[in-house]
Each structure stands twice: as structure tokens, then as C-alpha cells.
Protein backbone atom coordinates (compact mmCIF):
# COMPACT_ATOMS: atom_id res chain seq x y z
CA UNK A 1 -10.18 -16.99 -10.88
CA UNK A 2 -10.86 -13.43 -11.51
CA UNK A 3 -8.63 -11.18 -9.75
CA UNK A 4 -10.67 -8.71 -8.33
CA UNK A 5 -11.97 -11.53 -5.80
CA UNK A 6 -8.05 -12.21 -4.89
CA UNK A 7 -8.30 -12.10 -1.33
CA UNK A 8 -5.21 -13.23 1.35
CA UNK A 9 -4.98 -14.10 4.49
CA UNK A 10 -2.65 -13.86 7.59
CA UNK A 11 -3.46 -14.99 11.00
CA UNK A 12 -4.59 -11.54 12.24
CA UNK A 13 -5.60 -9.51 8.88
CA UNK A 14 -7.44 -10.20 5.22
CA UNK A 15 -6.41 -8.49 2.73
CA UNK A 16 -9.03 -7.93 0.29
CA UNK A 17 -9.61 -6.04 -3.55
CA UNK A 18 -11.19 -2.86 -2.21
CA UNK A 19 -15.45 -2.12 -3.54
CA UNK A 20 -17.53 0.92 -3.94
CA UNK A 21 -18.81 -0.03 -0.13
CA UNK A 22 -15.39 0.99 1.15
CA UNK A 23 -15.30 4.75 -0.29
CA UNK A 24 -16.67 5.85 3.24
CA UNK A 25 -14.10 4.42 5.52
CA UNK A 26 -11.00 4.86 3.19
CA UNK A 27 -12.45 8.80 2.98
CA UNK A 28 -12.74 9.21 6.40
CA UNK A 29 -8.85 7.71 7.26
CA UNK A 30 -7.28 9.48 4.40
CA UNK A 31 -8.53 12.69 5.18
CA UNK A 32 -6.22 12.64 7.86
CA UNK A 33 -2.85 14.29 7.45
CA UNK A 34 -1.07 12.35 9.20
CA UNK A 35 -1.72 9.57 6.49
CA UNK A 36 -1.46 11.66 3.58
CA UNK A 37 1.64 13.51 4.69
CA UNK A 38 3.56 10.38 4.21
CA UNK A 39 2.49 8.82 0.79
CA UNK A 40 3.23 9.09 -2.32
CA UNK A 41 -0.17 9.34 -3.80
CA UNK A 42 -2.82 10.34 -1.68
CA UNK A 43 -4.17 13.93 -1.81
CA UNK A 44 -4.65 16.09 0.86
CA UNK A 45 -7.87 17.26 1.28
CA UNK A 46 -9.20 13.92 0.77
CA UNK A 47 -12.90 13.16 0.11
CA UNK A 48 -15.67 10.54 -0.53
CA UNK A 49 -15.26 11.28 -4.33
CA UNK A 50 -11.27 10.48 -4.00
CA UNK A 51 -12.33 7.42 -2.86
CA UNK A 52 -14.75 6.55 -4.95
CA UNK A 53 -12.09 7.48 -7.78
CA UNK A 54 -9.14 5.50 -5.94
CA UNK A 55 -11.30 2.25 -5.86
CA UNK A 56 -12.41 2.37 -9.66
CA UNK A 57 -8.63 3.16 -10.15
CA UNK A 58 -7.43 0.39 -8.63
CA UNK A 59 -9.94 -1.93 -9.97
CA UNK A 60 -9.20 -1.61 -13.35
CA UNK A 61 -5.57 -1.67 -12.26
CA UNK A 62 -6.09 -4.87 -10.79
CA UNK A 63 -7.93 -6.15 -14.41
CA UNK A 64 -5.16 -5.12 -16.57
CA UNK A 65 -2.40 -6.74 -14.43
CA UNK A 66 -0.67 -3.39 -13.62
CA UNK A 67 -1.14 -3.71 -9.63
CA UNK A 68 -2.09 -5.40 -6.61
CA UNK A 69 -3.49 -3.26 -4.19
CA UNK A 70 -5.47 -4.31 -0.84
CA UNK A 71 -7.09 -2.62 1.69
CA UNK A 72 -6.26 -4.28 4.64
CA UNK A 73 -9.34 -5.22 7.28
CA UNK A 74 -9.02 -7.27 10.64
CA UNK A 75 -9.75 -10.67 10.38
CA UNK A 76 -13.80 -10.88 11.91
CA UNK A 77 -13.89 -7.58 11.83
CA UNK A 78 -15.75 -6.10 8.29
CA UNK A 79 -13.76 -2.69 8.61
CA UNK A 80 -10.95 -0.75 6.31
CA UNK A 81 -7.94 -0.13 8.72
CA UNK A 82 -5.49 0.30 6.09
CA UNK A 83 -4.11 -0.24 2.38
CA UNK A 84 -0.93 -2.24 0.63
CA UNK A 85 -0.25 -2.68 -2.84
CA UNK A 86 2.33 -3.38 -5.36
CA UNK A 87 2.64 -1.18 -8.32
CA UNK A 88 3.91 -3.54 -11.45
CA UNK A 89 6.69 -2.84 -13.83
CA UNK A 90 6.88 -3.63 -17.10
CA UNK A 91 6.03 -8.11 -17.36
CA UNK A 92 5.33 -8.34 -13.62
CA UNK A 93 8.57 -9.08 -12.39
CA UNK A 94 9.15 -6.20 -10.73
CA UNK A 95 6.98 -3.74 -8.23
CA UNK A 96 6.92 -1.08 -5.60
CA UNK A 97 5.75 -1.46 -2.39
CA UNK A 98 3.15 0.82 -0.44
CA UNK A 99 1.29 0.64 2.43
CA UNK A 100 -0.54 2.70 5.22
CA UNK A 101 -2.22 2.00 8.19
CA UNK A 102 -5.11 4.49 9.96
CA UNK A 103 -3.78 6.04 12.81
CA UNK A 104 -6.08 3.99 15.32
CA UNK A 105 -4.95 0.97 14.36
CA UNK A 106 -1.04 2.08 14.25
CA UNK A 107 1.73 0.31 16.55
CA UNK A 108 0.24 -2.72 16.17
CA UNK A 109 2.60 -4.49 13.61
CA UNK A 110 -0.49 -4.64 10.74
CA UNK A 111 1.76 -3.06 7.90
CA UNK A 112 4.36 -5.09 8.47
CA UNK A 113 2.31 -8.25 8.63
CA UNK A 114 -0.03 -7.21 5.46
CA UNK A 115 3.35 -6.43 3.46
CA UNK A 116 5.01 -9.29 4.60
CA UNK A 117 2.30 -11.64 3.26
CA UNK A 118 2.18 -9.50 -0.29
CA UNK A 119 5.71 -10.37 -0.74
CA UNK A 120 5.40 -13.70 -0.38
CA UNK A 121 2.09 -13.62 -2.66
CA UNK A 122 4.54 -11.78 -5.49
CA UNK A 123 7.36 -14.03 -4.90
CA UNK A 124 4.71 -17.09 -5.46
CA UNK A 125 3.98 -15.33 -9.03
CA UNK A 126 7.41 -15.88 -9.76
CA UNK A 127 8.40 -11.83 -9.33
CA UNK A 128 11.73 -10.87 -8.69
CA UNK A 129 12.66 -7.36 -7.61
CA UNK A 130 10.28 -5.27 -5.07
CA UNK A 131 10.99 -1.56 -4.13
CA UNK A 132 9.41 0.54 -1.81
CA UNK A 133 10.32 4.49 -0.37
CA UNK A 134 9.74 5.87 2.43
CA UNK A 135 10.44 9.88 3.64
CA UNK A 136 13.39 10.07 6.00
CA UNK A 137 11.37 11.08 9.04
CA UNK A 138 8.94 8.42 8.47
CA UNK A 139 10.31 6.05 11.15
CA UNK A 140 7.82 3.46 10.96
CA UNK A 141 8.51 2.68 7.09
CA UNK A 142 11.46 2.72 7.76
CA UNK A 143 10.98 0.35 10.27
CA UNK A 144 8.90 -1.93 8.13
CA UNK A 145 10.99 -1.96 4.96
CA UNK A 146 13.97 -3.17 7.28
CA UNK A 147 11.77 -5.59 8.71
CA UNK A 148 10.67 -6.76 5.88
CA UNK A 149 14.63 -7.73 4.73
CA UNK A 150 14.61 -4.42 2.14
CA UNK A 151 18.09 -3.02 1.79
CA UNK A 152 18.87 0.68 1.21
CA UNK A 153 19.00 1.39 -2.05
CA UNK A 154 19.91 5.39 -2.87
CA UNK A 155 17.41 8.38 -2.68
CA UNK A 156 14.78 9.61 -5.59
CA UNK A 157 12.69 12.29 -5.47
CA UNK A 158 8.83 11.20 -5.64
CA UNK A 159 5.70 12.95 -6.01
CA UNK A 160 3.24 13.50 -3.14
CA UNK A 161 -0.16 15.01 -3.92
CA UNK A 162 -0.44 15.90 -0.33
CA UNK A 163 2.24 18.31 -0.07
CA UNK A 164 2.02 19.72 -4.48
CA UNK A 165 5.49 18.94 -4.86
CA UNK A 166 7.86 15.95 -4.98
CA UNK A 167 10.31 14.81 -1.78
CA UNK A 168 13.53 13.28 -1.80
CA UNK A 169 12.47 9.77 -0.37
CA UNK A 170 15.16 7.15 0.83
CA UNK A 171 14.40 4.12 -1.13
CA UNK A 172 14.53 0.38 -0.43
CA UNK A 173 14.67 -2.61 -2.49
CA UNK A 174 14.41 -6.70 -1.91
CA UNK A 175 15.10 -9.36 -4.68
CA UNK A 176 14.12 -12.70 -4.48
């Protein structure tokens, strides 16, 4: 199978390889700062040629093995609401976790049902150590990483685009 048509499934979402027909709806949502403000690599100002960047990014990402990344869509709905992924380490045994959801479509439980069903997908490919961060006044990945059974796991300072200089981000991590 070629992994850029890796698509997965949960009862409510489809989680899907992101294409160039995407760049307008992922530019519109990550404009926002109240997405940006929380990751750890999207820029803020964010525009259709960030996207269009992002996708080819991922992409070949995806083709060399060194990620799986999403974007996240409701299930009979054909529209972007949001974006997981897995960063890979070294062989593939290891990762870290990301995820965002556009504000409309926040409160619903979608991140932690999209990250939920990565995990599984990665534990299924025999990997064996996931990480994730989150800021500490980002409450709802904080929430999620708990949900998800991550434990706390010390702080690190990351980089975020959106604010041109790293944070100290509380960091999570779940083994298999």
C-alpha cells in the first residue's frame, strides 16, 4: 500500500494524509491565534502558502517514514477540522504526539478520539514509546494527554514559531 493513501477510521472522524486541495481550509484555521498560540510548529501569521508548504512537508515526511500526520475531517463530512500526527524517532519505535482541533469544532472530544486511534495505529506497527507536550495553560492537552493514559514526564523547552521563541512545555509520555 502506499502510505500517502493511509487513511483511519473511528466511528465519528477519518483521518486522512492531507492534499494540495486542503491548503485553503488548513490556512484559514491556522491563521487563527488561538491555534497557533499553542503548537509547537505552526507560524503565526499563517497563510495559503504555509499551507501549501506544510502539506508538501508532510508528504514527503510521510514517504520517507519520518511521520504520520493526519488532518482530521468528520466522517460524511469532506471538511479539515483539525490535524494529528506522530513525529518518528530514529527506527520508528518511538514518536511525539501532536494534535489541534479548529476552534469551531472544539469541546467536542475529536482530539482525543483522533489521537486515541493514532496510538493504537503506532502500537499495531509494533512502536513502543510515544511523547507528546503541551504548554501549562493549555488545559485541554492537558486534558487529552491524561486521557489518553500519558504520564508526566518532566518539562523541556520547545520551539513555537508563533510566539519566535521557545516555551517551557510540560511533557507527557506513554509506552506500550
Amino acid at each position: 500500500m502506499n502510505p500517502l493513501d493511509l487513511r483511519l477510521e473511528t466511528p465519528r472522524l477519518i483521518l486522512r494524509v492531507p492534499r494540495d486541495a486542503d491548503a485553503e481550509a488548513l490556512a484559514a484555521w491556522l491563521a487563527e491565534w488561538e491555534i497557533a498560540r499553542w503548537t509547537a510548529n505552526i507560524p503565526h501569521p499563517y497563510g495559503i502558502e504555509n499551507a501549501r508548504s506544510w502539506i508538501t512537508d508532510v508528504r514527503e515526511s510521510i514517504e520517507a517514514a519520518r511521520a504520520l500526520t493526519f488532518v482530521i475531517e468528520l466522517r460524511g463530512e469532506a471538511c479539515v477540522i483539525g490535524g494529528v500526527g506522530v513525529a518518528l524517532d530514529g527506527p520508528g519505535k518511538e514518536g511525539d504526539l501532536g494534535w489541534w482541533i479548529a476552534i469551531p469544532h472544539q469541546g467536542n472530544g475529536y482530539a482525543f478520539e483522533a489521537a486515541k486511534h493514532l496510538v493504537e495505529f503506532c502500537w499495531s506497527m509494533d512502536m513502543t514509546r510515544l511523547t507528546a507536550g503541551a504548554l501549562p495553560d493549555n488545559a485541554p492537552s492537558l486534558a487529552v494527554a491524561r486521557k489518553l493514559g500519558m504520564r508526566p514526564n518532566g518539562k523541556l523547552l520547545r520551539s513555537q514559531p508563533a510566539r519566535e521563541t521557545p516555551r517551557e512545555t510540560l511533557e507527557f509520555v506513554l509506552t506500550r
